[in-house]
Structures are given as C-alpha cells and as structure tokens.
C-alpha atoms as a PDB file:
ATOM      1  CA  UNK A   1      16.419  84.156 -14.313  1.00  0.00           C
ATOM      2  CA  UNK A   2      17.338  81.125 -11.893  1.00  0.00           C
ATOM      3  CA  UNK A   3      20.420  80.202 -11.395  1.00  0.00           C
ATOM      4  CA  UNK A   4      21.439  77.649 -13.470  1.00  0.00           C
ATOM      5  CA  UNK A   5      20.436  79.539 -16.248  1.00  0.00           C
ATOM      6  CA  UNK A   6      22.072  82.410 -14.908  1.00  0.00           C
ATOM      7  CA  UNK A   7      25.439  79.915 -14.552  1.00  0.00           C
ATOM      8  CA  UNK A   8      25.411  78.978 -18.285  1.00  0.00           C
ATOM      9  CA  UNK A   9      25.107  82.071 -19.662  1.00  0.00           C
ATOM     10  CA  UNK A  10      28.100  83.621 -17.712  1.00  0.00           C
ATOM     11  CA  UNK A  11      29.617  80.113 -18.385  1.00  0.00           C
ATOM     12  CA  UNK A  12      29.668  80.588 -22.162  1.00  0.00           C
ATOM     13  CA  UNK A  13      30.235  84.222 -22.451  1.00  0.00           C
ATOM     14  CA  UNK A  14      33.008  83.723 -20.501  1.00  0.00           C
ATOM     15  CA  UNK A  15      34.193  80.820 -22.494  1.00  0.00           C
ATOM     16  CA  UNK A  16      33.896  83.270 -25.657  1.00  0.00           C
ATOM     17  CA  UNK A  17      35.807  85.608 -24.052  1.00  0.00           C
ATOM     18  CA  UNK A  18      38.358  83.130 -22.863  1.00  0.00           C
ATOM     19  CA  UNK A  19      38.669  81.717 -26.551  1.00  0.00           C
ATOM     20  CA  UNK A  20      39.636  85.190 -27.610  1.00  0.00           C
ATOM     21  CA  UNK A  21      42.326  85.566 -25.152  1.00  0.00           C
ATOM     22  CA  UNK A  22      40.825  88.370 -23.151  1.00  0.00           C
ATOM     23  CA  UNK A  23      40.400  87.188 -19.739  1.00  0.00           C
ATOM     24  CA  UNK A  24      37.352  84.810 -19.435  1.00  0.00           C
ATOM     25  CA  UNK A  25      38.542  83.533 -16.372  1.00  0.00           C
ATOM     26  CA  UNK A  26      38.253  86.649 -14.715  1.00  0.00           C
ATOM     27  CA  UNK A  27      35.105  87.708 -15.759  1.00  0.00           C
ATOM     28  CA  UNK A  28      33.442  84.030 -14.776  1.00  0.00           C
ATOM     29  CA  UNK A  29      34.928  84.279 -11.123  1.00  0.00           C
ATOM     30  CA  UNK A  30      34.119  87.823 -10.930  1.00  0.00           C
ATOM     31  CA  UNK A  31      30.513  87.124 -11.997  1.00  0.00           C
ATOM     32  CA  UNK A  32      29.534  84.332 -10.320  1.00  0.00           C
ATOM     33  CA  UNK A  33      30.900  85.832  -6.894  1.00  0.00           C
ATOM     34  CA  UNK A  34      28.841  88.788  -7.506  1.00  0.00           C
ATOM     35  CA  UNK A  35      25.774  86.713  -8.581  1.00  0.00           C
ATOM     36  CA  UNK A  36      26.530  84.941  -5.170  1.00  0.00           C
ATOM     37  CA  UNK A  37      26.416  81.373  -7.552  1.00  0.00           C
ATOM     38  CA  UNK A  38      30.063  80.817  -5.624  1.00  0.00           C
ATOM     39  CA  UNK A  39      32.203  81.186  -3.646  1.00  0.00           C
ATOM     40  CA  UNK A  40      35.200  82.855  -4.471  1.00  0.00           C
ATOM     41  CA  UNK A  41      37.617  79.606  -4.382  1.00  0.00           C
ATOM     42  CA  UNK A  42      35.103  77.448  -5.793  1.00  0.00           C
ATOM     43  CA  UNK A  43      34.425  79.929  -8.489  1.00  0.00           C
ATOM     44  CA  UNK A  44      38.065  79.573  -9.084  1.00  0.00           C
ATOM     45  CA  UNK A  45      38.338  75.803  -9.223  1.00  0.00           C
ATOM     46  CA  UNK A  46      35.199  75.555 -12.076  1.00  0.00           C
ATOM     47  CA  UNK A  47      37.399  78.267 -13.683  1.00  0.00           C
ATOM     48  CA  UNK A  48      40.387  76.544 -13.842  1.00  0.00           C
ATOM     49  CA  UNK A  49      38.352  73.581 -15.187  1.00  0.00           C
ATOM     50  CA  UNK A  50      36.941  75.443 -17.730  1.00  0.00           C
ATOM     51  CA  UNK A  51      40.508  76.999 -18.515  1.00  0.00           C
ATOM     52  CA  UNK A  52      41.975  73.909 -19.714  1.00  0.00           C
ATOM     53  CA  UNK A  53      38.768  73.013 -21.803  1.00  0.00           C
ATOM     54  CA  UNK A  54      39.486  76.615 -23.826  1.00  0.00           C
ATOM     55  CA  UNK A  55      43.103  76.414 -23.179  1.00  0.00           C
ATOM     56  CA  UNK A  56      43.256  72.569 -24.703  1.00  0.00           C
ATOM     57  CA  UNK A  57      41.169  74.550 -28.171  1.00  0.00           C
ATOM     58  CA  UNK A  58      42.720  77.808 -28.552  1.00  0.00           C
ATOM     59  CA  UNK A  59      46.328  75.475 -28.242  1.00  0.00           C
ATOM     60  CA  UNK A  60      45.622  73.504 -30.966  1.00  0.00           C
ATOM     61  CA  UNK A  61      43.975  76.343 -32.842  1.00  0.00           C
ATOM     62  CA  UNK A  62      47.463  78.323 -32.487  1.00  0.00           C
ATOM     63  CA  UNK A  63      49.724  75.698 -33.038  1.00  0.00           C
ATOM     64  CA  UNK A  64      47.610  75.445 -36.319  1.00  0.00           C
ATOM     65  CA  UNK A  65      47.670  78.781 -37.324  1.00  0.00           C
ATOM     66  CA  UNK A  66      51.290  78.750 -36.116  1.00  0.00           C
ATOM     67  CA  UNK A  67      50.748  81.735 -33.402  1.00  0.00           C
ATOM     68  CA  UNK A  68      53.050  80.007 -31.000  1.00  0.00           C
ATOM     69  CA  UNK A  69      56.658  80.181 -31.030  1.00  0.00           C
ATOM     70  CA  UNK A  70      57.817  76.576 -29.854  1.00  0.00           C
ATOM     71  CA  UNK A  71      61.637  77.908 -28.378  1.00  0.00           C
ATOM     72  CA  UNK A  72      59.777  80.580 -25.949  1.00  0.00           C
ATOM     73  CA  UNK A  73      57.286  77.709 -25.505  1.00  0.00           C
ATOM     74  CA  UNK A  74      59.831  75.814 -24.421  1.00  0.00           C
ATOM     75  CA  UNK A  75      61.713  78.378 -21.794  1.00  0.00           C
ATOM     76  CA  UNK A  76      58.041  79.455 -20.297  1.00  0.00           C
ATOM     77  CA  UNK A  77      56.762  76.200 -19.430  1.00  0.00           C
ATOM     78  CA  UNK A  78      58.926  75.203 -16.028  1.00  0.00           C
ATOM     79  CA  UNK A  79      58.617  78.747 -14.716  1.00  0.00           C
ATOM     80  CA  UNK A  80      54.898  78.608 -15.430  1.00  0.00           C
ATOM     81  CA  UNK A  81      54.682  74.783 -13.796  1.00  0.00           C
ATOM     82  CA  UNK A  82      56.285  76.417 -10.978  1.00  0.00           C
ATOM     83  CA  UNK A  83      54.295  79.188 -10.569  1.00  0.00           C
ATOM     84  CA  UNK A  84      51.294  76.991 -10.647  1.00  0.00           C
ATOM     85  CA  UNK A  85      52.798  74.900  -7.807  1.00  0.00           C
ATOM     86  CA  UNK A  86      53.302  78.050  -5.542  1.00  0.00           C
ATOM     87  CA  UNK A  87      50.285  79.426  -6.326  1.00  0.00           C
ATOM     88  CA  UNK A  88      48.517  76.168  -5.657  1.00  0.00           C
ATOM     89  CA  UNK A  89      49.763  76.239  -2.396  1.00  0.00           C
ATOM     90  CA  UNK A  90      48.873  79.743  -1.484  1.00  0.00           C
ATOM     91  CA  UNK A  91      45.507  79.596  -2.541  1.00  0.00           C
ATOM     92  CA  UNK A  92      45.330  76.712   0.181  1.00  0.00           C
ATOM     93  CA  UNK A  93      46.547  79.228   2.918  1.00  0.00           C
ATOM     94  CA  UNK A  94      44.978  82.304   2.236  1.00  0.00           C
ATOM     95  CA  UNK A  95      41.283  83.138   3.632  1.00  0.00           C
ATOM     96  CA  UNK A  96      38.569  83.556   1.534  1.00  0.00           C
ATOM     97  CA  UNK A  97      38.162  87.145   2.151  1.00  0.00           C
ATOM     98  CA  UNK A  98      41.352  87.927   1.755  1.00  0.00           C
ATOM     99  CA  UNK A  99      41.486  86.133  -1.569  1.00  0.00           C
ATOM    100  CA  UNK A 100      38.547  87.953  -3.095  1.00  0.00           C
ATOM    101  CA  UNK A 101      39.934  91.521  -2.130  1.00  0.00           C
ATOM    102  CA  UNK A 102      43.327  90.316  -3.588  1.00  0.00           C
ATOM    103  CA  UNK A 103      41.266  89.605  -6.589  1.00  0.00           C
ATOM    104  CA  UNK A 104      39.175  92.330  -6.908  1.00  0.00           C
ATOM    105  CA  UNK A 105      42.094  95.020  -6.339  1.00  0.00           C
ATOM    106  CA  UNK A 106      43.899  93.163  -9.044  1.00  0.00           C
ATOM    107  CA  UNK A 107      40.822  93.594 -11.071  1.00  0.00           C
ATOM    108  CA  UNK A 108      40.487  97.197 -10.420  1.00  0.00           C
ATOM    109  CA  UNK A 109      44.411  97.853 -11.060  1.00  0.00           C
ATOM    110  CA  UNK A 110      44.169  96.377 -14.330  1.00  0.00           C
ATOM    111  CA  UNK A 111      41.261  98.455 -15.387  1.00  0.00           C
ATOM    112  CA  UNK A 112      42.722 101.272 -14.459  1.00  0.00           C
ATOM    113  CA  UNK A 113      45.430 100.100 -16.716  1.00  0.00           C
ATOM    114  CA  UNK A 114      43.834  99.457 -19.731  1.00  0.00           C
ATOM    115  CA  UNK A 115      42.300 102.824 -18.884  1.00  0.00           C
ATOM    116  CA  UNK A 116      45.174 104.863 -18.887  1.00  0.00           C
ATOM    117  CA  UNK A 117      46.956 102.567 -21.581  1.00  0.00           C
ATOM    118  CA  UNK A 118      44.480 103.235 -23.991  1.00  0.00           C
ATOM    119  CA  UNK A 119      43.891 107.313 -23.227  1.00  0.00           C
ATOM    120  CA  UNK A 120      47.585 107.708 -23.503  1.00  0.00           C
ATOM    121  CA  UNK A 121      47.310 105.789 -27.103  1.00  0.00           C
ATOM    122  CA  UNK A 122      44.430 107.691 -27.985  1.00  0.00           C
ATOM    123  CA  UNK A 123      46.263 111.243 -27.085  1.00  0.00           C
ATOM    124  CA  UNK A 124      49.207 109.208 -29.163  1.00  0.00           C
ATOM    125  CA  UNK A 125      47.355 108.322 -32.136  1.00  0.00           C
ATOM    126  CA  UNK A 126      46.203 111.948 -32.330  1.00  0.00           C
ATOM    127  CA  UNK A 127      49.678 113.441 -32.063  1.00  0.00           C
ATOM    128  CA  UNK A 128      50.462 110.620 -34.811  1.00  0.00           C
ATOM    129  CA  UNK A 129      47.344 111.836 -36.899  1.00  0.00           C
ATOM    130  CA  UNK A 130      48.692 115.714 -36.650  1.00  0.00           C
ATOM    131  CA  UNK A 131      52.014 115.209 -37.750  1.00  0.00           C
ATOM    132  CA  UNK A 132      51.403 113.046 -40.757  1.00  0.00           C
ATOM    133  CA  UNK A 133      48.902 115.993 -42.457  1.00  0.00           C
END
C-alpha cells in the first residue's frame, strides 16, 4: 500500500475514532510514527489540524443534542487556553526523542489503565450479578 494511501486510511479511521470521542488523535500520531509517514512533531501538528476539523463537528453536534453543560464550559475554557499556551511552548523545547517516549509511555500507562479499569469492573459486575440472584 503506498503511502498516501496508507495516510488516508489512518487519516479517516482516526477521524472516526476522534468523532466518537475515543482518542483519534492518539491513534493518528501513534500510527503514522510507526508507519514512519512522520515525524513525531509533525505527526502532531496534522493532528492538531485535524482536531479542530472533528472538534469544530462533534461541538456543534453536542451543543445540538445538548451534551454540553455551558457553566462548566465556561470555567474549563481559560485553564484549557492556558494549558495550550504552556504546552505550546514545551513542545518547542523538548527533543524529538524525548517527546515520542513521553508519548508512548503515556500511551502505555493509559492502556494499562483501561486494562485494569475494566478487569476490576468486570470482577465488579460479577460480584453485582451474584448478589442480585
């Protein structure tokens, strides 16, 4: 498969993905570093470009459906503008290496996570399941 096919495929998976709130971000920079299509900061600059292309619909998809609670919308957005700022400037600083294993181990924590998280609701679900015969 060359590589711009290669690119649009993980491009719109990982804009379905994104649309359904489950990371596509991190699956597009995580696959087109391994595919070697990127590098890891320019992987994360289409990625961010993409983000507010699926951010822009799944806002006004939300706001329609009236998901979004405009009070917390309200208190989140100045700590998230200034999160983006600082993170903005880090990303300038840190070497690419450095910023790939920081994103990788933050991939593999989270796994492990969701891992754990959903064996322990599993073994809770069970102990649920027992009770209520």
């Amino acid at each position: 498969m060359g590589t711009w096919i290669l690119l649009v495929v993980i491009a719109a998976f990982s804009g379905i993905i994104a649309g359904m709130g489950i990371g596509g971000g991190s699956i597009f920079i995580l696959l087109t570093t391994i595919f070697s299509i990127f590098e890891h900061k320019e992987a994360q600059s289409y990625n961010l470009i993409m983000f507010v292309v699926v951010g822009l619909f799944a806002t006004i998809s939300n706001f329609k459906n009236k998901n979004i609670d405009k009070d917390l919308l309200k208190k989140l957005i100045i700590p998230v503008v200034i999160g983006s700022i600082i993170g903005i400037i880090l990303v300038k600083r840190i070497d690419e290496k450095i910023l790939t294993y920081i994103f990788y181990g933050f991939m593999l924590l989270i796994g492990f996570y969701e891992i754990i998280s959903s064996l322990k609701s599993r073994k809770k679900g069970k102990i649920n399941t027992e009770r209520s015969d």
